[in-house]
C-alpha atoms as a PDB file:
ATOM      1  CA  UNK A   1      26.400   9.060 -39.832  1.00  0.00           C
ATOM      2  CA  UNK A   2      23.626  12.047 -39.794  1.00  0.00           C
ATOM      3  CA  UNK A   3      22.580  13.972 -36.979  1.00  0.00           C
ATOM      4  CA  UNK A   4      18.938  14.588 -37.142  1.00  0.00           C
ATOM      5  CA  UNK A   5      18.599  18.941 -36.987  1.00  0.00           C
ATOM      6  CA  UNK A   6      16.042  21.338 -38.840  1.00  0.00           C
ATOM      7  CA  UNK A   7      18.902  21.223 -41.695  1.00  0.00           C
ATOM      8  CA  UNK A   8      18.254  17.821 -42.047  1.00  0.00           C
ATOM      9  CA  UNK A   9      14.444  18.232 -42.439  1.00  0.00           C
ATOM     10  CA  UNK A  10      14.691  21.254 -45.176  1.00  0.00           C
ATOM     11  CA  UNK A  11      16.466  18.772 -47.381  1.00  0.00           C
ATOM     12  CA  UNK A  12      14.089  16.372 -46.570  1.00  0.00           C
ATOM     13  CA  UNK A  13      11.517  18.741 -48.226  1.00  0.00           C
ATOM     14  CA  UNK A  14      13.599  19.957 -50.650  1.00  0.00           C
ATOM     15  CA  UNK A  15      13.681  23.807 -49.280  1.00  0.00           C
ATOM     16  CA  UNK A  16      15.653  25.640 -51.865  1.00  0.00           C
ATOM     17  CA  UNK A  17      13.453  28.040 -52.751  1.00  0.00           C
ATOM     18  CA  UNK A  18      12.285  29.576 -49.563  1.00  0.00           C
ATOM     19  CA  UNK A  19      13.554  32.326 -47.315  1.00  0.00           C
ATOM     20  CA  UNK A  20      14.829  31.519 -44.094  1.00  0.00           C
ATOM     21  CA  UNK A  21      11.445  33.432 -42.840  1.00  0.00           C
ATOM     22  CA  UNK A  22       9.413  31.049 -44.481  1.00  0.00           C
ATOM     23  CA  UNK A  23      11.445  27.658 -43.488  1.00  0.00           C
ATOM     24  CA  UNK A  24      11.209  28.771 -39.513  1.00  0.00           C
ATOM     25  CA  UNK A  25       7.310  29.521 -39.720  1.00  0.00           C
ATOM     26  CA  UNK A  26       6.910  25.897 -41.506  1.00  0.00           C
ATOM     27  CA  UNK A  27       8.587  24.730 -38.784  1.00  0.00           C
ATOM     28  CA  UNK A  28       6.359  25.875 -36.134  1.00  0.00           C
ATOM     29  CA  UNK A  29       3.339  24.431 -38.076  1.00  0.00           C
ATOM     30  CA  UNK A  30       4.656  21.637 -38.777  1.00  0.00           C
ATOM     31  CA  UNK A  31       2.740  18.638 -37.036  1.00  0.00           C
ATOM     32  CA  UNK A  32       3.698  15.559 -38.598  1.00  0.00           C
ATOM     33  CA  UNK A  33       7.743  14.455 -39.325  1.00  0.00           C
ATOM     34  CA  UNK A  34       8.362  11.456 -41.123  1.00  0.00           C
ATOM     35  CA  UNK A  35      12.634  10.949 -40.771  1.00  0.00           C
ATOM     36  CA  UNK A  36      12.471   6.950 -40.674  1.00  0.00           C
ATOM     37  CA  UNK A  37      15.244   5.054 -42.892  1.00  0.00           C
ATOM     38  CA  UNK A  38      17.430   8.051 -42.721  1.00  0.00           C
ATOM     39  CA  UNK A  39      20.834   6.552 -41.120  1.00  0.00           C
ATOM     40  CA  UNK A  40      20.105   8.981 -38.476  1.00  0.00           C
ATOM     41  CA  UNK A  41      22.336   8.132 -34.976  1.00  0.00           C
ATOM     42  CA  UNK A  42      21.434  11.241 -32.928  1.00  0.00           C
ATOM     43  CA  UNK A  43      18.520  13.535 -32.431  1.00  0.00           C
ATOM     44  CA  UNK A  44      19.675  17.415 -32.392  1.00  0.00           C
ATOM     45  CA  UNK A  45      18.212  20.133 -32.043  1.00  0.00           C
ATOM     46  CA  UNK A  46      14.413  20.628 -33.189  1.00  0.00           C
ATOM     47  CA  UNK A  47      13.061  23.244 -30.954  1.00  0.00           C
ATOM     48  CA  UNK A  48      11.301  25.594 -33.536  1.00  0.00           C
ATOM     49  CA  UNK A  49       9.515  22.423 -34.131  1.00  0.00           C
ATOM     50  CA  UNK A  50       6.803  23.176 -31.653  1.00  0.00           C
ATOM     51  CA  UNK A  51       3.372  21.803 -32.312  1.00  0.00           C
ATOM     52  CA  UNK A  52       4.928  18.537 -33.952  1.00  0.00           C
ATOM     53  CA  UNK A  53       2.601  15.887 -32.860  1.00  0.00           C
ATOM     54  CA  UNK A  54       3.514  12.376 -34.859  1.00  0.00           C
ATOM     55  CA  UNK A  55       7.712  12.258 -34.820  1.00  0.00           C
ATOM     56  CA  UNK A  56       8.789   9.097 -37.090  1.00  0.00           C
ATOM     57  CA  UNK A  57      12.274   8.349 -36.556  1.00  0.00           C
ATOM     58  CA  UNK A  58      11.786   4.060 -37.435  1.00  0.00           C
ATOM     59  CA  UNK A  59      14.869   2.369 -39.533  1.00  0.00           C
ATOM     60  CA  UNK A  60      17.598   4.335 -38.098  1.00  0.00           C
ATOM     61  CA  UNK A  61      20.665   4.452 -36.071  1.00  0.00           C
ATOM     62  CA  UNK A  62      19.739   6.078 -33.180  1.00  0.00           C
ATOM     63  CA  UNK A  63      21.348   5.380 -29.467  1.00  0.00           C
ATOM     64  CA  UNK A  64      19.834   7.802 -27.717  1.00  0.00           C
ATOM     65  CA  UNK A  65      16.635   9.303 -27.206  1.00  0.00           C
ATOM     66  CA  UNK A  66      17.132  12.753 -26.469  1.00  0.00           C
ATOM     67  CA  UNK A  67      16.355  16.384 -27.092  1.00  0.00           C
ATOM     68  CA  UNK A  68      12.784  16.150 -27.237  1.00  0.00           C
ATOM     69  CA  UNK A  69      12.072  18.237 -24.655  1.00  0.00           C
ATOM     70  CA  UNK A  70      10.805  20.968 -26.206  1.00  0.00           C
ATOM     71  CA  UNK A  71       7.913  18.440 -27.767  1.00  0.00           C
ATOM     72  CA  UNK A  72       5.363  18.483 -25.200  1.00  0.00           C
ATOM     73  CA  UNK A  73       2.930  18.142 -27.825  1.00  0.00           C
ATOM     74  CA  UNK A  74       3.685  14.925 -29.278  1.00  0.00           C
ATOM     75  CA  UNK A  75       1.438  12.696 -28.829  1.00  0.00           C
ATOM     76  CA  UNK A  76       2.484   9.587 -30.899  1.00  0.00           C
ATOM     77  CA  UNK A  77       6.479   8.898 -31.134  1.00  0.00           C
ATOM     78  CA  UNK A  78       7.627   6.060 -33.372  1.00  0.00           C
ATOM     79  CA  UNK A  79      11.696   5.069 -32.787  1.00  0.00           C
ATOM     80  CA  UNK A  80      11.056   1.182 -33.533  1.00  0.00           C
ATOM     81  CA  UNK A  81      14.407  -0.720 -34.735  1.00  0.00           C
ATOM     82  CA  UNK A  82      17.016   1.990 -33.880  1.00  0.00           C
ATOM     83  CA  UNK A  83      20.116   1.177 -31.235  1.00  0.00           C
ATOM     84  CA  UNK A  84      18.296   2.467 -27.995  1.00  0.00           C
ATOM     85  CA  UNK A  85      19.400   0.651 -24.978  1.00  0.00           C
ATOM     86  CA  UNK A  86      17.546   2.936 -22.334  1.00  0.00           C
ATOM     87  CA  UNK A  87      14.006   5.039 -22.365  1.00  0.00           C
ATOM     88  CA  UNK A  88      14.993   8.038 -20.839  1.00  0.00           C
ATOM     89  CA  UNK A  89      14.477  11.669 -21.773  1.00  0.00           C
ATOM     90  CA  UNK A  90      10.711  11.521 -22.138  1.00  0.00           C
ATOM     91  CA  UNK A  91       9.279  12.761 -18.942  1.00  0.00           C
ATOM     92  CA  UNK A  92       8.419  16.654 -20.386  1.00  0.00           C
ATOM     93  CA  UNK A  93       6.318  14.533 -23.006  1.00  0.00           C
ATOM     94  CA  UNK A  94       2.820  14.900 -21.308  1.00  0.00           C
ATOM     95  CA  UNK A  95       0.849  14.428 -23.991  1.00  0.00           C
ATOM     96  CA  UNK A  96       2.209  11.275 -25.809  1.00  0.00           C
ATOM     97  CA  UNK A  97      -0.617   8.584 -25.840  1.00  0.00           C
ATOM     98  CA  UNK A  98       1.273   5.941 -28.513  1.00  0.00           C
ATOM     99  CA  UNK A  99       5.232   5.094 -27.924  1.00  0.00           C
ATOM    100  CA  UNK A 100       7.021   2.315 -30.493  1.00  0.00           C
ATOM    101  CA  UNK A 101      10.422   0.689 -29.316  1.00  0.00           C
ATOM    102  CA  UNK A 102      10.385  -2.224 -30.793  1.00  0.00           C
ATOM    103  CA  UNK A 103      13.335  -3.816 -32.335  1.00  0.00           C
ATOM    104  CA  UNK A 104      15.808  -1.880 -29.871  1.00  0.00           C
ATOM    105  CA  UNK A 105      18.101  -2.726 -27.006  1.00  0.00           C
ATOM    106  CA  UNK A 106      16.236  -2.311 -24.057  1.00  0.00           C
ATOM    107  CA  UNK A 107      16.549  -4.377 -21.162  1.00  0.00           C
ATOM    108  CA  UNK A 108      14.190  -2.387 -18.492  1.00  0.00           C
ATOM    109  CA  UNK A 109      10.543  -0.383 -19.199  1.00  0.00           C
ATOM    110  CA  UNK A 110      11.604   2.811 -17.241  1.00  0.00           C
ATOM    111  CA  UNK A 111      11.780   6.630 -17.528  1.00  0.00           C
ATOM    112  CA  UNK A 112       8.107   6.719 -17.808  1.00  0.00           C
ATOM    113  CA  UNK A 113       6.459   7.135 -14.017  1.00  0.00           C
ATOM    114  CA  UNK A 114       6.588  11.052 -15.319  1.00  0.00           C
ATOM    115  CA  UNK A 115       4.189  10.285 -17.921  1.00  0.00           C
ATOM    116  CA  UNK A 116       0.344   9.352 -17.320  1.00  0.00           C
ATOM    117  CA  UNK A 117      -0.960   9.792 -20.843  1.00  0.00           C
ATOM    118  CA  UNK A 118       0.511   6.549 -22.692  1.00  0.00           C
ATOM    119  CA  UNK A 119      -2.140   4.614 -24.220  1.00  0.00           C
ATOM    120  CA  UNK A 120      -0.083   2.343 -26.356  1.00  0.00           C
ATOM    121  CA  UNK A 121       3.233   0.542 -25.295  1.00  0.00           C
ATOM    122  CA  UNK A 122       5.059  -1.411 -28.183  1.00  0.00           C
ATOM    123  CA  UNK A 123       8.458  -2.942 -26.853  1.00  0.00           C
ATOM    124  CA  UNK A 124       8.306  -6.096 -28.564  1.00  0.00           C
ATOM    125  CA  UNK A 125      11.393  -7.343 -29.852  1.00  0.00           C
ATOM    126  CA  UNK A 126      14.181  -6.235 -28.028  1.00  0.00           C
ATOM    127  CA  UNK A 127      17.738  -7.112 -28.874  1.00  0.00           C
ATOM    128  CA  UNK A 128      18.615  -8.890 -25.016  1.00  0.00           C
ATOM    129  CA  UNK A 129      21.685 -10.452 -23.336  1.00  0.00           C
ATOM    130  CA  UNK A 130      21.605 -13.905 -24.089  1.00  0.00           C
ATOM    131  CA  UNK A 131      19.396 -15.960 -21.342  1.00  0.00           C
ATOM    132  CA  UNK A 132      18.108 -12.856 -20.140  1.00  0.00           C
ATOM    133  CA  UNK A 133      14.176 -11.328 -20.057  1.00  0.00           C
ATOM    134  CA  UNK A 134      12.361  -7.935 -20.184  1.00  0.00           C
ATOM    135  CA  UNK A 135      12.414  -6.262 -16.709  1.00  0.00           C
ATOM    136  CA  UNK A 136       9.570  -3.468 -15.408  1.00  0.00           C
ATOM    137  CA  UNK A 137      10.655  -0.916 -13.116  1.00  0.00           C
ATOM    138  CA  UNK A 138       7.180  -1.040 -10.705  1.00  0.00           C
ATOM    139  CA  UNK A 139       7.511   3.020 -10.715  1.00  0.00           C
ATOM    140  CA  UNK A 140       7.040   3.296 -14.280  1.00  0.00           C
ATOM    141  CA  UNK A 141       3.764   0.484 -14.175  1.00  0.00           C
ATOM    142  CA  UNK A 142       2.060   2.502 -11.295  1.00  0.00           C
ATOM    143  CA  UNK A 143       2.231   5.025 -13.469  1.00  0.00           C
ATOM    144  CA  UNK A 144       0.837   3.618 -16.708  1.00  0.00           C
ATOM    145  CA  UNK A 145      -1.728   1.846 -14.173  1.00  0.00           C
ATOM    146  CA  UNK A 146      -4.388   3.729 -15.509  1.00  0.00           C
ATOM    147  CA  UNK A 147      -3.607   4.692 -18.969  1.00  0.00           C
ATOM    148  CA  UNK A 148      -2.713   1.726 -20.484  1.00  0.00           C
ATOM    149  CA  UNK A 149      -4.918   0.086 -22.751  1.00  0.00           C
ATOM    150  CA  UNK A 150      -2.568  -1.674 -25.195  1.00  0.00           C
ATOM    151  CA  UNK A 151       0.721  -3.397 -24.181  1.00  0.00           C
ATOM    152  CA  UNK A 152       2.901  -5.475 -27.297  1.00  0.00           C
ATOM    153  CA  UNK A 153       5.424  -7.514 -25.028  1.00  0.00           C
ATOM    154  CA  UNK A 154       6.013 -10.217 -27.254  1.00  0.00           C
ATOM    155  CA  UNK A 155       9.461 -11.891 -28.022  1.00  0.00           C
ATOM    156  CA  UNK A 156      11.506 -10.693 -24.763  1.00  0.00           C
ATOM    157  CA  UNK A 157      11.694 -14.128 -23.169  1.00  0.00           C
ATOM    158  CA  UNK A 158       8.746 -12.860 -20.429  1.00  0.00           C
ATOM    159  CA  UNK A 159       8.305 -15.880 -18.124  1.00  0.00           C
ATOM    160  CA  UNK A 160       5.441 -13.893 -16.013  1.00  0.00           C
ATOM    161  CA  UNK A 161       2.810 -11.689 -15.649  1.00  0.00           C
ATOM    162  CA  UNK A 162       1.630 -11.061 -12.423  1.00  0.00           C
ATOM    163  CA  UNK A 163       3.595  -7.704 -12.449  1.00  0.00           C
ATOM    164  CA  UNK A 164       1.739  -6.197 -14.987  1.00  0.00           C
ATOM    165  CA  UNK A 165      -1.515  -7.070 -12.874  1.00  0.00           C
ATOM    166  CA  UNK A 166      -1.301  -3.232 -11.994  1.00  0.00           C
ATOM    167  CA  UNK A 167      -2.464  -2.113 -15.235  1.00  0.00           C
ATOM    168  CA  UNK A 168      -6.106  -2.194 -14.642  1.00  0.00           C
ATOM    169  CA  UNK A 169      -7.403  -0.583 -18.069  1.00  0.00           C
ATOM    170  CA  UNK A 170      -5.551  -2.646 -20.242  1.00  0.00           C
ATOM    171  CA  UNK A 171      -7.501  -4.090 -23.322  1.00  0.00           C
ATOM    172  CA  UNK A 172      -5.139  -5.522 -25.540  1.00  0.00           C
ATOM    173  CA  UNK A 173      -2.207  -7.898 -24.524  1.00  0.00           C
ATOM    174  CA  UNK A 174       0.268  -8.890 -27.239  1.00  0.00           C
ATOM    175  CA  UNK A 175       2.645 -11.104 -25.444  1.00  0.00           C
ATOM    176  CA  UNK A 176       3.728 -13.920 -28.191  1.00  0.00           C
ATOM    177  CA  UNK A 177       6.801 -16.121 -28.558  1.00  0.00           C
ATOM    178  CA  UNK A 178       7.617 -15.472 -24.831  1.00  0.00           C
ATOM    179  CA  UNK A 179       7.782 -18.154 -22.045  1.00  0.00           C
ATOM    180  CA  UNK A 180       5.127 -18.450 -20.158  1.00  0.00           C
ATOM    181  CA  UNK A 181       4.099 -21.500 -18.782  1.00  0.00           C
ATOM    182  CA  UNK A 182       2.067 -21.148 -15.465  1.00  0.00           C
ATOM    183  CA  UNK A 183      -2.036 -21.084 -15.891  1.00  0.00           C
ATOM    184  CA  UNK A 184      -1.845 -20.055 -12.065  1.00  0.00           C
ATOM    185  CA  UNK A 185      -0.093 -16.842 -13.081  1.00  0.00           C
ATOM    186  CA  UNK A 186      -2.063 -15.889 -16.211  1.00  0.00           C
ATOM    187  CA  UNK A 187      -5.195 -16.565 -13.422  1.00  0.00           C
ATOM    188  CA  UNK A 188      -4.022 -14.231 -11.192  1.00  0.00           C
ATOM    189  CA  UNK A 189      -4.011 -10.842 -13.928  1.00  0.00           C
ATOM    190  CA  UNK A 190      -7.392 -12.366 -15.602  1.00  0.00           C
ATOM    191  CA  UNK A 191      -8.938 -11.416 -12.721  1.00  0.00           C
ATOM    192  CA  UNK A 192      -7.401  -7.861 -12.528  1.00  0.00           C
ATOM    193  CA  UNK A 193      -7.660  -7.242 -16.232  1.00  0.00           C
ATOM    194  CA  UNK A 194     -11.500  -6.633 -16.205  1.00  0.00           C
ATOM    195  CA  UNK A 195     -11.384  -4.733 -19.259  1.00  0.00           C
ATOM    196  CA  UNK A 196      -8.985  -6.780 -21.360  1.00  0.00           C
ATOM    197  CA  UNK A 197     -10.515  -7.832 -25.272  1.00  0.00           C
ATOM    198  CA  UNK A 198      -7.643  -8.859 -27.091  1.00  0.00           C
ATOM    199  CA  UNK A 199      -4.638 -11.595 -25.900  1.00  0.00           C
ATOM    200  CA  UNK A 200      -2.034 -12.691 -28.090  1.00  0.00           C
ATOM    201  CA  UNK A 201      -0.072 -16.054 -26.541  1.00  0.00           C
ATOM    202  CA  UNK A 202       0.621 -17.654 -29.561  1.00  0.00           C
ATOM    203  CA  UNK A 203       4.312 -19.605 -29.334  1.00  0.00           C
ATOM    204  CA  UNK A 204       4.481 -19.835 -25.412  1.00  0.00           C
ATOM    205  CA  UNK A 205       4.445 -23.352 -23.398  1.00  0.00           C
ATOM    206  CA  UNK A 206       1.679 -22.550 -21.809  1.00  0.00           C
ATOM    207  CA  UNK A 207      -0.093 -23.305 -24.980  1.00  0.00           C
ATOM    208  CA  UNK A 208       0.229 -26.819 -24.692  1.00  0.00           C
ATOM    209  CA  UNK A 209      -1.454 -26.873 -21.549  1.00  0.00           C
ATOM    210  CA  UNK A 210      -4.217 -29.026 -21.150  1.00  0.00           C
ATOM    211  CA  UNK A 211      -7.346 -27.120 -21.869  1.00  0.00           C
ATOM    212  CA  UNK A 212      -5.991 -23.894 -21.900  1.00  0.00           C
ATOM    213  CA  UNK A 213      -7.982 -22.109 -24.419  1.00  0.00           C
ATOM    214  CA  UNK A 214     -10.737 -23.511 -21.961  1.00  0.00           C
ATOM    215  CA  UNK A 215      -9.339 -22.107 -18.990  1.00  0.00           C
ATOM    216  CA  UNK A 216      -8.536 -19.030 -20.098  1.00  0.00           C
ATOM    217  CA  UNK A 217     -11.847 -18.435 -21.456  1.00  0.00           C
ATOM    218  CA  UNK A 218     -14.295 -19.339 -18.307  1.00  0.00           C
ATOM    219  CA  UNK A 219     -11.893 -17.111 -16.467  1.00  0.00           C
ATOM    220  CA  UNK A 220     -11.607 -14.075 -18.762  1.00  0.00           C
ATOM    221  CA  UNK A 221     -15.305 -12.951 -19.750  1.00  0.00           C
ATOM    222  CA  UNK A 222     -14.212  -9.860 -21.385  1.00  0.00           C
ATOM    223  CA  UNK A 223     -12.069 -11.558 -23.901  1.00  0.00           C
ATOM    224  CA  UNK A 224     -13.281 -11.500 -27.388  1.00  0.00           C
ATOM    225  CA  UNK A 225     -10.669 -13.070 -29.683  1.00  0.00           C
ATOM    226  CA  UNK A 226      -7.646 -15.546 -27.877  1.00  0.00           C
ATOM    227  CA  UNK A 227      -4.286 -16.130 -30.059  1.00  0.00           C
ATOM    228  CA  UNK A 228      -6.163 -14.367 -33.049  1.00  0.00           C
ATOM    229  CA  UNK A 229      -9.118 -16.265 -32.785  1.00  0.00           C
ATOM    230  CA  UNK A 230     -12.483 -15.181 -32.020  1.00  0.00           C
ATOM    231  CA  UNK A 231     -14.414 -16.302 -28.944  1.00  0.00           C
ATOM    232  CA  UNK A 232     -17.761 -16.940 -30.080  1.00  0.00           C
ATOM    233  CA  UNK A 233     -20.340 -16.222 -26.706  1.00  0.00           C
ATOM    234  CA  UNK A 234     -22.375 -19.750 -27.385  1.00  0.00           C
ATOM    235  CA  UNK A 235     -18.449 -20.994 -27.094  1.00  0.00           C
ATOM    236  CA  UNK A 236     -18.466 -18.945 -23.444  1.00  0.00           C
ATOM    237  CA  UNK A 237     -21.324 -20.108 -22.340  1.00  0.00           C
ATOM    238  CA  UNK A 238     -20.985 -23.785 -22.949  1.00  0.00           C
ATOM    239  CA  UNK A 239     -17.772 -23.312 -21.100  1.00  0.00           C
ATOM    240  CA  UNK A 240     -19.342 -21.981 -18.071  1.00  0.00           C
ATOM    241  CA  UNK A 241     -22.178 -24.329 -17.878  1.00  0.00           C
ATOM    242  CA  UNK A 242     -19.749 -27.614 -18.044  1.00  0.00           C
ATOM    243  CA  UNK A 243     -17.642 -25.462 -15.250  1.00  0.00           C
ATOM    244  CA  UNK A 244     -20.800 -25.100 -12.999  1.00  0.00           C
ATOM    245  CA  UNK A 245     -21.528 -28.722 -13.657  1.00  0.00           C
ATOM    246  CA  UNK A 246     -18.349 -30.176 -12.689  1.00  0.00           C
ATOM    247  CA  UNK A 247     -18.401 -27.901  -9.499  1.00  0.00           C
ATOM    248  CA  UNK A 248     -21.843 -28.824  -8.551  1.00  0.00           C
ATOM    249  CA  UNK A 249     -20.571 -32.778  -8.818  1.00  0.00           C
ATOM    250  CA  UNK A 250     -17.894 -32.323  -7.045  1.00  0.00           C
ATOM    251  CA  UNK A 251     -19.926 -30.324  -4.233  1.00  0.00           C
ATOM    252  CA  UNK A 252     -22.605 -33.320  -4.363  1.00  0.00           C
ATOM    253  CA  UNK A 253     -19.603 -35.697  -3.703  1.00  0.00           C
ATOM    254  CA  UNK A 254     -18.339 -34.112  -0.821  1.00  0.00           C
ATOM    255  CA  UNK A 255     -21.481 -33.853   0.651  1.00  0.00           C
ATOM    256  CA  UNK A 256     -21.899 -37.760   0.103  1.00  0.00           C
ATOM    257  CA  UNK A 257     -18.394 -38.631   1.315  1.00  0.00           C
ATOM    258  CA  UNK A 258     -18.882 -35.799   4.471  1.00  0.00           C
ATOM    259  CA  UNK A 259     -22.325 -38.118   5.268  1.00  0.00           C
ATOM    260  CA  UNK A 260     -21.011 -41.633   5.035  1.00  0.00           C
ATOM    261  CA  UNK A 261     -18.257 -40.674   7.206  1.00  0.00           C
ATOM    262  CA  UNK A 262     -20.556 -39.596   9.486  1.00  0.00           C
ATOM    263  CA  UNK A 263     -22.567 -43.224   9.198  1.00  0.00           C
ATOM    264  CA  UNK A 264     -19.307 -45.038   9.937  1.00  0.00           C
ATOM    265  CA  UNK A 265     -18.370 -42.750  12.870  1.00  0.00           C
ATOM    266  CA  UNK A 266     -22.008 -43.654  14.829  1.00  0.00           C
END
């Protein structure tokens, strides 16, 4: 297998004609790495690496993410379909805004209530026990609470969301081919998600529902496009006028039933 080290990256680049000099001060400017599909299974040592600021390390072999410490400028780390069962190791990484684990072994979101930068969270995917879902250590959501604007959840057998109500700036929910099923749940975060555009159900029970697209709409008026279709405002609107409707009937039949029981009782 390969070990990912700075000897890895001056083949990578072909360094043959430069002095060593020259190789360590491209190192230190160096601010994107692209290392995916390399049959890498461990991350060395890459400290003269700096001010690297995009590290992609997709396609591999890698089990563990370590020895990054010395990349507190990073601010997007890609490490989608690799081996890695746990996130751990990340906490120096103040400035990373967009982190990709997809396609990995991960049973828990953890190892991030260190970091309050993370914009982007892509852990769809994951490789779990069989009957088993994706878990969220509450630390680590406090801690994206206000951060997070995109979340891609999907395929990890996710039965609810009401956890994730937490994450108050979120704007883009990618939570497909999970299996939700409870319109009472997905109420409860469409009210905290005040800022959410973009949801992404498609392939979940609650699908069939009656009316959901309905439902979901009248009580989400932030949302712009549902299971990659647009929601059209006239579409809104007609919504929340048939809503107000049926509410004001119903009102208008309690207040009938409330007076003939009154009748009968004199």
């Amino acid at each position: 297998m390969v070990r990912l080290t700075v000897d890895l990256i001056a083949k990578s680049i072909n360094h043959k004609n430069r002095n060593e000099e020259d190789f360590r001060q491209y190192l230190r400017k160096i601010i994107h790495l692209n290392l995916s599909d390399k049959n890498i299974d461990a991350i060395g040592d890459l400290s003269l690496c700096k001010n690297l600021r995009v590290l992609y390390l997709y396609d591999n072999q890698i089990s563990q993410i370590q020895n990054l410490d010395f990349a507190s400028n990073i601010t997007h780390l890609y490490l989608q379909n690799n081996c890695i069962s746990c996130i751990e190791n990340i906490s120096l990484l103040k400035n990373l805004e967009k982190l990709y684990l997809g396609g990995n072994s991960i049973t828990v979101v953890e190892g991030l209530d260190k970091i309050e930068e993370i914009r982007e969270l892509h852990i769809e995917s994951q490789h779990l026990p069989l009957g088993e879902k994706l878990l969220f250590d509450p630390r680590s959501l406090r801690s994206l609470a206000k951060s997070l604007s995109v979340l891609n959840i999907s395929n990890n057998n996710i039965d609810e969301l009401e956890e994730l109500a937490v994450l108050e700036n979120l704007s883009c929910l990618r939570a497909a081919d999970n299996q939700l099923q409870h319109m009472k749940d997905l109420e409860v975060v469409l009210k905290k998600w005040t800022k959410l555009c973009r949801m992404d159900l498609t392939g979940n029970p609650i699908c069939h529902k009656p009316k959901y697209r309905d439902r979901i709409i009248v009580q989400s008026r932030t949302l712009e496009s549902l299971d990659g279709k647009e929601i059209k405002e006239m579409e809104r609107q007609f919504l929340m006028n048939w809503k107000a409707s049926k509410a004001a009937r119903k009102k208008s039949k309690d207040r009938m039933t409330n007076e003939h029981a009154t009748y009968l009782h004199f």
